[in-house]
C-alpha atoms as a PDB file:
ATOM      1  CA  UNK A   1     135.880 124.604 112.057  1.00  0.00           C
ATOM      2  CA  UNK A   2     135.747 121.384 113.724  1.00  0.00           C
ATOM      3  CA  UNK A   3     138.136 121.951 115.813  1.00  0.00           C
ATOM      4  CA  UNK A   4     136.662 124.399 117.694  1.00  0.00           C
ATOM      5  CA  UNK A   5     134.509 122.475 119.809  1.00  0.00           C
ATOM      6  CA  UNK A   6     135.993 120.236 122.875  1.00  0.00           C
ATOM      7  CA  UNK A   7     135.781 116.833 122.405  1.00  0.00           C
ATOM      8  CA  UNK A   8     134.600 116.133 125.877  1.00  0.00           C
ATOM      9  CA  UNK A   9     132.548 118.922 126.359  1.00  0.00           C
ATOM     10  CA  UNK A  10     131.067 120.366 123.175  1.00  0.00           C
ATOM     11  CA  UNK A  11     132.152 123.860 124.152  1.00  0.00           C
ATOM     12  CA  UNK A  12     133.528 126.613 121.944  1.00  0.00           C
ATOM     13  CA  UNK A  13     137.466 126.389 122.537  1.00  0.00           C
ATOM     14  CA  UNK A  14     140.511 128.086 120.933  1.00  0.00           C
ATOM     15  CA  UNK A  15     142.762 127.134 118.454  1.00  0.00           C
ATOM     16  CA  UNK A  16     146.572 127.596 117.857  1.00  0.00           C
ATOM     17  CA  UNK A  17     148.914 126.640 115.370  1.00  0.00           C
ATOM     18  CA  UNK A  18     152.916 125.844 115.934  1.00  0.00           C
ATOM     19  CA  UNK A  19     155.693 124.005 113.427  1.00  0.00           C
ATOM     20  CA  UNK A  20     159.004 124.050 112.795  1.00  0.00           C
ATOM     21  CA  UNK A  21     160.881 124.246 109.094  1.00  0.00           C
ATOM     22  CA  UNK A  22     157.994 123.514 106.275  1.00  0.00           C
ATOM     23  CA  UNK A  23     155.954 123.718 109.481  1.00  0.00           C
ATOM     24  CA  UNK A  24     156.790 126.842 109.920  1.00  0.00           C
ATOM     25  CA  UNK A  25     155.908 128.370 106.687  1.00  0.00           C
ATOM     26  CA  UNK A  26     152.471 126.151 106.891  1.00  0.00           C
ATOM     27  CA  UNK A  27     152.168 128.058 110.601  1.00  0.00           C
ATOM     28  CA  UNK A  28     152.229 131.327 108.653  1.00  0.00           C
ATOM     29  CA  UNK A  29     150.248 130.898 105.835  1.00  0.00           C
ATOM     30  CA  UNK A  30     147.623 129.298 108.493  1.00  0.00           C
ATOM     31  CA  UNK A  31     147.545 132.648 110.291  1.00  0.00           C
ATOM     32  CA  UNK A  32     146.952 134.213 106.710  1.00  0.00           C
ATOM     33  CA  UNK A  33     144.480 132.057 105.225  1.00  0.00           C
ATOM     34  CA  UNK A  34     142.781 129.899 108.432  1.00  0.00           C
ATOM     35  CA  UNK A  35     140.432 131.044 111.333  1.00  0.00           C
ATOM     36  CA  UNK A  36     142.894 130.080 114.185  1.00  0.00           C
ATOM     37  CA  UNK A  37     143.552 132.561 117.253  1.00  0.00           C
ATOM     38  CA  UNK A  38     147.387 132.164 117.844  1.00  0.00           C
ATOM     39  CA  UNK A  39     150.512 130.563 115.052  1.00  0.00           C
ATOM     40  CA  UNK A  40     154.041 130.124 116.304  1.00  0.00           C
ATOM     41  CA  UNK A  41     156.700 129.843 113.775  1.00  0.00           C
ATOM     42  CA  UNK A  42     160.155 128.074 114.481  1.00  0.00           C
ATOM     43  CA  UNK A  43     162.661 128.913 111.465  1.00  0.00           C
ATOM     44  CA  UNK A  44     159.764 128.746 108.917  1.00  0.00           C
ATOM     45  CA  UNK A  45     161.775 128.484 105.332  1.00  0.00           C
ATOM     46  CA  UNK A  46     160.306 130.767 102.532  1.00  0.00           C
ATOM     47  CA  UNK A  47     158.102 133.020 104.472  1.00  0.00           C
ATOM     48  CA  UNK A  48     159.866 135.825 102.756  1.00  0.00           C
ATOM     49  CA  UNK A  49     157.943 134.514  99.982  1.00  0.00           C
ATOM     50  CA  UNK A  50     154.543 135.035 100.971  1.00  0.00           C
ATOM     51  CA  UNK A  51     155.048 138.348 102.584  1.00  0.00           C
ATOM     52  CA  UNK A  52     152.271 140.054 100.503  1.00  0.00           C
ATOM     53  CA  UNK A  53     149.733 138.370 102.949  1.00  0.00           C
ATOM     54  CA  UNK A  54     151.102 139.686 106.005  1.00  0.00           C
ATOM     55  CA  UNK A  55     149.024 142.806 106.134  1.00  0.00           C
ATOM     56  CA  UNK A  56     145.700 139.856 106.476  1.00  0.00           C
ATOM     57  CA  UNK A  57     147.407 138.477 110.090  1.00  0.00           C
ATOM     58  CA  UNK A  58     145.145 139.935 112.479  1.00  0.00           C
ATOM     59  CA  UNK A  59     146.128 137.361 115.356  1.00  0.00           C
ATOM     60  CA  UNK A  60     148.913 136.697 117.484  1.00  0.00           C
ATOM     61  CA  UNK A  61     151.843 135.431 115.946  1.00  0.00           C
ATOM     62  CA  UNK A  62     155.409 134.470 117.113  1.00  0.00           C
ATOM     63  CA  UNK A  63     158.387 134.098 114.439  1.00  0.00           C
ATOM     64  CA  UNK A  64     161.725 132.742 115.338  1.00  0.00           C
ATOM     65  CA  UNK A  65     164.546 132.594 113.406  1.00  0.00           C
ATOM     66  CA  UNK A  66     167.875 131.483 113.847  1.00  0.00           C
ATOM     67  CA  UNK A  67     170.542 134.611 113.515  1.00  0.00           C
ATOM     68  CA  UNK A  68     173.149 131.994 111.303  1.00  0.00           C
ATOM     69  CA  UNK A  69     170.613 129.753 110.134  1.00  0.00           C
ATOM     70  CA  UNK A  70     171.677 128.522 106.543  1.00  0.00           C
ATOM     71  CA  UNK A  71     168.647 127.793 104.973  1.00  0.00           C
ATOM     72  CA  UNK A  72     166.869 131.502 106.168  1.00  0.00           C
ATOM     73  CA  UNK A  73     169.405 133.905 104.608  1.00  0.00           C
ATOM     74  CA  UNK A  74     170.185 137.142 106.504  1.00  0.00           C
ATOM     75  CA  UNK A  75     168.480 139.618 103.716  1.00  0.00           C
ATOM     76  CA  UNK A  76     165.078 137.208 103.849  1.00  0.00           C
ATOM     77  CA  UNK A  77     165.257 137.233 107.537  1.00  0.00           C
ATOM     78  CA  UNK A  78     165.163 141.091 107.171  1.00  0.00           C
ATOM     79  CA  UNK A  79     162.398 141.317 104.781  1.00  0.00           C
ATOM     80  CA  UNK A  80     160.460 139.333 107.272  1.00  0.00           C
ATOM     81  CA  UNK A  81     161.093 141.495 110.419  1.00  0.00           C
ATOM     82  CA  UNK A  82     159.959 144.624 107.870  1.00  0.00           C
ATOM     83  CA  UNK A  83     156.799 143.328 107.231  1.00  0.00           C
ATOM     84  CA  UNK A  84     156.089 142.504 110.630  1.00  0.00           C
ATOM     85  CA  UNK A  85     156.781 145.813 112.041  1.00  0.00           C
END
């Protein structure tokens, strides 16, 4: 991955992946399906979705949702903290 070497320096360097809404789903699936070493998730829509894949995420990885957030219903928001356990 490209990304993995420093621009200034040519060295090996991490990688981490953040977003927020779509973001946040794209954060997810990234910790499922790309070589990164850390994803943070803000209020990621539709991750309920693509729980099947969570067994793959062998990284770190930080979800938050919002407790009354209108577009994350309360039973997804449960599925998600399920799979994650």
């Amino acid at each position: 991955m490209w990304l993995r070497r420093g621009r200034s320096t040519n060295l090996p360097c991490k990688v981490g992946v953040m977003g927020f809404c779509l973001g946040g789903l794209l954060t997810f699936l990234s910790a499922v399906r790309v070589p990164v070493d850390a994803a943070v998730a803000y209020y990621g829509g539709c991750i309920d979705q693509h729980l099947i894949e969570a067994p793959k995420i062998s990284l770190p990885l930080m979800l938050h949702l919002g407790e009354d957030d209108e577009y994350i219903p309360h039973a997804a928001q449960q599925k998600i903290e399920k799979a994650r356990r």
